[in-house]
PDB file of N, CA and C in Angstrom:
ATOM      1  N   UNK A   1      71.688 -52.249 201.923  1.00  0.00           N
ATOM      2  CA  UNK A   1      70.358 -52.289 201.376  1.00  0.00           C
ATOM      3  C   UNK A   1      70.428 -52.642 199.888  1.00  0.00           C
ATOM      4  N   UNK A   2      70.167 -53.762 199.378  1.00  0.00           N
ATOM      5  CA  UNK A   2      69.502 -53.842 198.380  1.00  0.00           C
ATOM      6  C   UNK A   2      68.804 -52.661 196.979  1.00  0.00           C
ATOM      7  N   UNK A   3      69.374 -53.090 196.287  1.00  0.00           N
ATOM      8  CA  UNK A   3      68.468 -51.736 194.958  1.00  0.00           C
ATOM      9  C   UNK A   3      67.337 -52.311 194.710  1.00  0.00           C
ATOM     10  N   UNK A   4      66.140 -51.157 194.541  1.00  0.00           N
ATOM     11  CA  UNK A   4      65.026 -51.731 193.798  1.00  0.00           C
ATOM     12  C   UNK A   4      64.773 -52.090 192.995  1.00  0.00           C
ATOM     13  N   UNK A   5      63.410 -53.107 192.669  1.00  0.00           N
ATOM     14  CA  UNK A   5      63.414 -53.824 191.610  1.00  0.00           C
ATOM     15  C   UNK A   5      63.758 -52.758 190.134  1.00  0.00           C
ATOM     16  N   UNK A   6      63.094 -51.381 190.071  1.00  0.00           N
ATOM     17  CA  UNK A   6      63.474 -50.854 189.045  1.00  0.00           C
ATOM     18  C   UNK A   6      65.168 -50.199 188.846  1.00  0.00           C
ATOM     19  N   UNK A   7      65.706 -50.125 189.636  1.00  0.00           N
ATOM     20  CA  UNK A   7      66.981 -49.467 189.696  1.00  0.00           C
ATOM     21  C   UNK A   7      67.949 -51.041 189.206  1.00  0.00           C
ATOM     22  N   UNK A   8      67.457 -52.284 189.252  1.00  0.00           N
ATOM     23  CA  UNK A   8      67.876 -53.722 188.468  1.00  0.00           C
ATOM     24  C   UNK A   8      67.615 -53.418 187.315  1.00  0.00           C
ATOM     25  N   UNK A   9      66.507 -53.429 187.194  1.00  0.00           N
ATOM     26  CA  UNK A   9      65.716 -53.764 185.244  1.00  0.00           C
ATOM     27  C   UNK A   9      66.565 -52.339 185.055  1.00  0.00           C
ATOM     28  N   UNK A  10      66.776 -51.490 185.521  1.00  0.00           N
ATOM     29  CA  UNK A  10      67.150 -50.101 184.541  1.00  0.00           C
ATOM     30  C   UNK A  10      68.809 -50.623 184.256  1.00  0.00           C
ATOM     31  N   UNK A  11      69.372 -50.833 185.263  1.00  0.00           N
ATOM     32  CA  UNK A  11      71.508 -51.129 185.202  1.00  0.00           C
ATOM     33  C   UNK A  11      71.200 -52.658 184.196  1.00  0.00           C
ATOM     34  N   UNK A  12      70.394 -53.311 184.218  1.00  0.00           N
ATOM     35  CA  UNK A  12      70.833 -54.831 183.412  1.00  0.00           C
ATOM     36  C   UNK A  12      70.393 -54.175 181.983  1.00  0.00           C
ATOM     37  N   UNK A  13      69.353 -53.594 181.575  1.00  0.00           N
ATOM     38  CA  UNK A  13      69.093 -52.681 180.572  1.00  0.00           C
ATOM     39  C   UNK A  13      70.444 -52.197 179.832  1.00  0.00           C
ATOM     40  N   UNK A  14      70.481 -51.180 180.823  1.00  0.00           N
ATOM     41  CA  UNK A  14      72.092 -50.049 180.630  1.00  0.00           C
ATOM     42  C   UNK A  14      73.125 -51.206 179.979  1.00  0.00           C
ATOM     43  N   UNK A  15      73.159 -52.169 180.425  1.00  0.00           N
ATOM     44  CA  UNK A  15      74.236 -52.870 180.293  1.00  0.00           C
ATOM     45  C   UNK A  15      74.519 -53.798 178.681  1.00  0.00           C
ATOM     46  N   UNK A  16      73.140 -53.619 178.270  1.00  0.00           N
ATOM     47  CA  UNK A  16      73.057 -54.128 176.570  1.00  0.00           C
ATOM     48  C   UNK A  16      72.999 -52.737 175.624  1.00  0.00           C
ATOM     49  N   UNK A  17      73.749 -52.933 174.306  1.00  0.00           N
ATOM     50  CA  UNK A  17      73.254 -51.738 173.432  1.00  0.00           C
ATOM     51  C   UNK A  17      72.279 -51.561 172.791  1.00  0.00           C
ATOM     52  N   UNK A  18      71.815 -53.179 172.323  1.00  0.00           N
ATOM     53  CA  UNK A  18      70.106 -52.970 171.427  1.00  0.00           C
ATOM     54  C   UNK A  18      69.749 -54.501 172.398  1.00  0.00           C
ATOM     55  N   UNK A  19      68.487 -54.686 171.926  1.00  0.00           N
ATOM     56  CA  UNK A  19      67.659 -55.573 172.373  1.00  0.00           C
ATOM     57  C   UNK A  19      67.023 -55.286 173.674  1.00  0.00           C
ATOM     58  N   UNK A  20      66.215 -56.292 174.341  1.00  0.00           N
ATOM     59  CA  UNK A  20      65.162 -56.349 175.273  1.00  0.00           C
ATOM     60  C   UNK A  20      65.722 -56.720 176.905  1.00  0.00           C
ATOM     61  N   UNK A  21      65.323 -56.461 177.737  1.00  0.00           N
ATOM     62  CA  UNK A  21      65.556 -57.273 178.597  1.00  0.00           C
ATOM     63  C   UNK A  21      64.571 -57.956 179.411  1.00  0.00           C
ATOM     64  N   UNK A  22      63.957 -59.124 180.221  1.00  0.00           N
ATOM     65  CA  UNK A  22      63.137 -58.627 180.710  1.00  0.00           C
ATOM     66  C   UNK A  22      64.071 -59.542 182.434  1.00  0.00           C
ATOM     67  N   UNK A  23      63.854 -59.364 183.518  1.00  0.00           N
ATOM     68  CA  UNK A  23      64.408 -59.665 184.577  1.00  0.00           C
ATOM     69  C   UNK A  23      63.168 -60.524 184.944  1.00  0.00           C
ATOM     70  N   UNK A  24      63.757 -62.058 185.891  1.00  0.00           N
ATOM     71  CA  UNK A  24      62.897 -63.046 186.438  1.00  0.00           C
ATOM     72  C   UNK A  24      63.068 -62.748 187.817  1.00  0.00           C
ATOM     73  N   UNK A  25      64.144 -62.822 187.992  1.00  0.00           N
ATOM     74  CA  UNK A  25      64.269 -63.142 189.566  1.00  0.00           C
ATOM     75  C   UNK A  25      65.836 -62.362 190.066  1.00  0.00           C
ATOM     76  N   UNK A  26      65.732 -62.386 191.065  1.00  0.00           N
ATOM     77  CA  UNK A  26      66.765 -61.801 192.107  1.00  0.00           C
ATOM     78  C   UNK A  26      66.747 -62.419 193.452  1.00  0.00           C
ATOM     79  N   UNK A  27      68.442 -62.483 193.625  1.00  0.00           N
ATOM     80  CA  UNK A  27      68.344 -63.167 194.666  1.00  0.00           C
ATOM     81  C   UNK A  27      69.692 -62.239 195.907  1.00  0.00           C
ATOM     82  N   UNK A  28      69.502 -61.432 196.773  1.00  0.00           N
ATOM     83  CA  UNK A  28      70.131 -60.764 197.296  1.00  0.00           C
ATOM     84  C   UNK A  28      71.014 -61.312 198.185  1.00  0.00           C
ATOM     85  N   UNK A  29      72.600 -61.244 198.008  1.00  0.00           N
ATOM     86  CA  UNK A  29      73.674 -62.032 199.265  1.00  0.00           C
ATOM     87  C   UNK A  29      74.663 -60.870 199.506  1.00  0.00           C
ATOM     88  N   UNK A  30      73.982 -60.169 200.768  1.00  0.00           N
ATOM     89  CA  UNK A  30      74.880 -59.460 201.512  1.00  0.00           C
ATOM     90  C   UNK A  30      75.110 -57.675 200.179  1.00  0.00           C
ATOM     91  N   UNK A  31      76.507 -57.746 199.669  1.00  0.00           N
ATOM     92  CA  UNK A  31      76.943 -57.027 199.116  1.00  0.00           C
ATOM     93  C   UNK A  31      76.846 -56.950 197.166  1.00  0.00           C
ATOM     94  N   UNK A  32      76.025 -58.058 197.437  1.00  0.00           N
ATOM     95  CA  UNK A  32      76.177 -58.403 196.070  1.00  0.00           C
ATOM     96  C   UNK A  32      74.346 -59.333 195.722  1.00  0.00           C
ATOM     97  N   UNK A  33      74.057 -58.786 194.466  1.00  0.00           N
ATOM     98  CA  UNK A  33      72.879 -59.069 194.262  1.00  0.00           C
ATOM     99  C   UNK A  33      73.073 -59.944 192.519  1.00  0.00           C
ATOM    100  N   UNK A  34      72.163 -61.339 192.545  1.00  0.00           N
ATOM    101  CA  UNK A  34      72.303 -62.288 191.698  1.00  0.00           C
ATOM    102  C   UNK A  34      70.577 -61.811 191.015  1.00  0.00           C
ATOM    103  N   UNK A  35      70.966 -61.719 189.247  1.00  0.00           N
ATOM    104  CA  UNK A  35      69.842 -61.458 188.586  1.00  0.00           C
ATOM    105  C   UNK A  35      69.555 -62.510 187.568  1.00  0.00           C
ATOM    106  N   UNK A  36      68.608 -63.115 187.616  1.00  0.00           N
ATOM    107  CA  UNK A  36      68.575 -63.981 186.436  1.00  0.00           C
ATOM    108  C   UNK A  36      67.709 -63.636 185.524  1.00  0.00           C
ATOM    109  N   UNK A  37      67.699 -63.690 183.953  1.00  0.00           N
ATOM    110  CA  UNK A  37      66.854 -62.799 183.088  1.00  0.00           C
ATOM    111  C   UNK A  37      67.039 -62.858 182.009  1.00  0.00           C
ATOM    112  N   UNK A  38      65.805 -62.190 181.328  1.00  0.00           N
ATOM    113  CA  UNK A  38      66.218 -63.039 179.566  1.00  0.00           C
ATOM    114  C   UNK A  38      66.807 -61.722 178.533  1.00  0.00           C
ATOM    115  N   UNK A  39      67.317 -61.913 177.573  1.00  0.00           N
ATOM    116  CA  UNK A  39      67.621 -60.757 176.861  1.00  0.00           C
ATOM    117  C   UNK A  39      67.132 -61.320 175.108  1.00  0.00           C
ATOM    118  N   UNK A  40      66.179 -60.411 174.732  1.00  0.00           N
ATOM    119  CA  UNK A  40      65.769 -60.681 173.242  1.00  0.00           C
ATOM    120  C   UNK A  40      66.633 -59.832 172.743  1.00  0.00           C
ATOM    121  N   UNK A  41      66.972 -60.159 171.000  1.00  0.00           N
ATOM    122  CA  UNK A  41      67.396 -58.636 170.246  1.00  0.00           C
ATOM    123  C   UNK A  41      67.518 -60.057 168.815  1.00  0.00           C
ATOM    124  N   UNK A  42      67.079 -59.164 167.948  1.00  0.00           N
ATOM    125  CA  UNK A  42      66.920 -59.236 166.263  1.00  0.00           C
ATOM    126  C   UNK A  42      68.416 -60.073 166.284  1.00  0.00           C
ATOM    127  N   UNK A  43      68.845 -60.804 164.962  1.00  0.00           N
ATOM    128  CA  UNK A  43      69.433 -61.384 165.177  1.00  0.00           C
ATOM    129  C   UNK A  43      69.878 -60.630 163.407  1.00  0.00           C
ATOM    130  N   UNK A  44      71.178 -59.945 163.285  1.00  0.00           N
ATOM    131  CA  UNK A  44      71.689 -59.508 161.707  1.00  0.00           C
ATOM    132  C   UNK A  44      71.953 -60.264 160.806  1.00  0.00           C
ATOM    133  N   UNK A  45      72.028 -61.571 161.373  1.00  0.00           N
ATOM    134  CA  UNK A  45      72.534 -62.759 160.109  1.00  0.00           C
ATOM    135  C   UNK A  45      71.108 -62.995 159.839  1.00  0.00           C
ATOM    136  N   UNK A  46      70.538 -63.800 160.707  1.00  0.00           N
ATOM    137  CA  UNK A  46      69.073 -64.661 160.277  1.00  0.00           C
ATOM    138  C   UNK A  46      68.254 -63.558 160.103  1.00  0.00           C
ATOM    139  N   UNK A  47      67.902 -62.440 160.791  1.00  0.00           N
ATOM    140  CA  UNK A  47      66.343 -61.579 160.741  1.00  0.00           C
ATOM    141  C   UNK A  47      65.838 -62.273 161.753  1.00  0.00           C
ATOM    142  N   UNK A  48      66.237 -63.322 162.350  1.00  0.00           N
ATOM    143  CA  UNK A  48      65.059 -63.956 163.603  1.00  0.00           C
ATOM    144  C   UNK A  48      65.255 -63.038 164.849  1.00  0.00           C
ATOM    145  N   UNK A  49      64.622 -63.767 165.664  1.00  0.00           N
ATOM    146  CA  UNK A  49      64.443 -63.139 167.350  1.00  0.00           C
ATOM    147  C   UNK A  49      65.129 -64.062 167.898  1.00  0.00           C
ATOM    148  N   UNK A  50      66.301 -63.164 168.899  1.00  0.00           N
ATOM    149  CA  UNK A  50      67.238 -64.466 169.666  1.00  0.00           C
ATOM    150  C   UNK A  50      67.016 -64.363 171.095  1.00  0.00           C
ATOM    151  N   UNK A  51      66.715 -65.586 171.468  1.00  0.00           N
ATOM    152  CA  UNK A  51      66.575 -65.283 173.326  1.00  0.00           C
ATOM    153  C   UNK A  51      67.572 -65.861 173.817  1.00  0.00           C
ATOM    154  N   UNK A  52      68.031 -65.211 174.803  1.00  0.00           N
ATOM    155  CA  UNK A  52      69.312 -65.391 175.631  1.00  0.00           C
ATOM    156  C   UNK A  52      68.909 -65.598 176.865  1.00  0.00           C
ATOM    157  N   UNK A  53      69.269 -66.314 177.933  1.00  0.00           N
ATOM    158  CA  UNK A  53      69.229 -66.612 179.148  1.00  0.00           C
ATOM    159  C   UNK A  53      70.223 -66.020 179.520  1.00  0.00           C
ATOM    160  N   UNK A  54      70.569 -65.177 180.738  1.00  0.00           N
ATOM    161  CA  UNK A  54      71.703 -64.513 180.981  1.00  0.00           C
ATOM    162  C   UNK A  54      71.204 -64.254 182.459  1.00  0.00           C
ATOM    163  N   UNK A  55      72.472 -64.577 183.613  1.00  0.00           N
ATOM    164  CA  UNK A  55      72.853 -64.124 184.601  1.00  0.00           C
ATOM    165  C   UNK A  55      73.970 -62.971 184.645  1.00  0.00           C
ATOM    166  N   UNK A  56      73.371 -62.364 185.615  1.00  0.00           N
ATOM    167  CA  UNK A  56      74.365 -61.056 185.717  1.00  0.00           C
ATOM    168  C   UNK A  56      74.512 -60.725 187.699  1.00  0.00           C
ATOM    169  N   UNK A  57      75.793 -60.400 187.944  1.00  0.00           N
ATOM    170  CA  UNK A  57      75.853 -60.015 189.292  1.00  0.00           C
ATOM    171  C   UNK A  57      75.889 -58.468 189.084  1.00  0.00           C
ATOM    172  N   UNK A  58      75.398 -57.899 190.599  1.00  0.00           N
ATOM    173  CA  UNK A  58      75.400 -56.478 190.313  1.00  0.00           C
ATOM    174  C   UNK A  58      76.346 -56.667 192.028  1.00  0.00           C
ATOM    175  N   UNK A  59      77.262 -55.293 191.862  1.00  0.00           N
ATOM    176  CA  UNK A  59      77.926 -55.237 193.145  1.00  0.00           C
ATOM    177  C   UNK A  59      77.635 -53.653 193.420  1.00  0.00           C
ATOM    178  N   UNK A  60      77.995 -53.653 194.996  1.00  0.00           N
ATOM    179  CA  UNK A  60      77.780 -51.831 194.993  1.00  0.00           C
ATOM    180  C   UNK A  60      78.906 -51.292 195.502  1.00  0.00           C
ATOM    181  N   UNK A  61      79.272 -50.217 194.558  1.00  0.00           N
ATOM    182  CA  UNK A  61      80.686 -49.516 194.791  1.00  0.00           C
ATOM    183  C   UNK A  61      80.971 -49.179 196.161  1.00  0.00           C
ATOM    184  N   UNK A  62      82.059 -48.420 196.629  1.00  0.00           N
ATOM    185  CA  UNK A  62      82.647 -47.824 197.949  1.00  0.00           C
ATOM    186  C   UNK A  62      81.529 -46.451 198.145  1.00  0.00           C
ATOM    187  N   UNK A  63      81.098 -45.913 196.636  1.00  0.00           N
ATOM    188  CA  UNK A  63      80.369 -44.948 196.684  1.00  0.00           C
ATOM    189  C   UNK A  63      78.959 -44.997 197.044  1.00  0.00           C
ATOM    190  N   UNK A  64      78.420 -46.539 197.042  1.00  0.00           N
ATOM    191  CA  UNK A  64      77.467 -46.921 197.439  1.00  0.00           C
ATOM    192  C   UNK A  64      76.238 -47.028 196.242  1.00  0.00           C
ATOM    193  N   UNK A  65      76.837 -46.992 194.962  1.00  0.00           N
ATOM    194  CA  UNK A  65      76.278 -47.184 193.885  1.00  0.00           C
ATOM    195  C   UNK A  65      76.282 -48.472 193.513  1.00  0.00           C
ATOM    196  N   UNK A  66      75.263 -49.057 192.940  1.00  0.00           N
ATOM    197  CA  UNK A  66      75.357 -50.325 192.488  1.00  0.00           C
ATOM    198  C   UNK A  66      75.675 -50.152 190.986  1.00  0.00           C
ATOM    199  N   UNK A  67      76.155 -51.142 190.153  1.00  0.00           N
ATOM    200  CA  UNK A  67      76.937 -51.528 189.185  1.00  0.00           C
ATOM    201  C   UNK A  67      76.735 -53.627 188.692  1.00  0.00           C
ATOM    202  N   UNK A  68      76.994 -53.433 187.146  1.00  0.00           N
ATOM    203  CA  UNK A  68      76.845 -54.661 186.874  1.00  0.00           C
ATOM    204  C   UNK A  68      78.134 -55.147 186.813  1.00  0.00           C
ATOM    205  N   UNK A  69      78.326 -55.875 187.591  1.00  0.00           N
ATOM    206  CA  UNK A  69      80.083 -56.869 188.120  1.00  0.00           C
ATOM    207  C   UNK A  69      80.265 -58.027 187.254  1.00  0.00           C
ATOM    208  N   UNK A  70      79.404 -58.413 186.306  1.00  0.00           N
ATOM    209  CA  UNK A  70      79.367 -59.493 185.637  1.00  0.00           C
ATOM    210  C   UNK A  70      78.221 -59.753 185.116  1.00  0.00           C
ATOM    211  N   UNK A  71      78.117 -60.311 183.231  1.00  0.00           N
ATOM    212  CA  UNK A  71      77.195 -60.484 183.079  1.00  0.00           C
ATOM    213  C   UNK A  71      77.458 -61.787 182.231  1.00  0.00           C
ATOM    214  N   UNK A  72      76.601 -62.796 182.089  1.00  0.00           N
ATOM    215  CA  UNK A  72      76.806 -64.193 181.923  1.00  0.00           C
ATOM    216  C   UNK A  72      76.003 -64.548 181.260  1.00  0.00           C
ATOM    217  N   UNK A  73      76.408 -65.492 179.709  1.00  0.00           N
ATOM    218  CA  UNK A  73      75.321 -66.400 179.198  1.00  0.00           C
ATOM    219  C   UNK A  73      74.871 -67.179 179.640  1.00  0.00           C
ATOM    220  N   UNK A  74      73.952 -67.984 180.517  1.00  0.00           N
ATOM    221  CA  UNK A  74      73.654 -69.392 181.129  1.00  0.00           C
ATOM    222  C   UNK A  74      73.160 -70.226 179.880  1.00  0.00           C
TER     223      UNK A  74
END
């Protein structure tokens, strides 16, 4: 089974220390779930706002917990 949409946005969250996340889409294969999604956060050199495009896989442990298995700049 699949995690819910909030139990995604909360682990891709978990998975940055500052900035935003917001999640587009998901695409579920079997054991393993594909997230595609943007990540804002302040930028310390400039002061600007940086948007990131980022894929992330989430896999689910032996324990049956899901987890982020990879997370990716696109």
């Amino acid at each position: 089974m699949s995690p819910t949409k909030a139990t995604i946005a909360a682990l891709i969250k978990a998975s940055h220390t500052a900035g935003e996340t917001e999640v587009w889409s998901t695409n579920s294969l079997g054991e393993a779930v594909i997230v595609q999604y943007i990540h804002l956060m302040d930028s310390v050199i400039t002061g600007q706002r940086v948007t990131t495009f980022r894929v992330a896989v989430l896999k689910k442990r032996e324990n049956g917990e899901w987890h982020v298995a990879n997370n990716i700049i696109a």
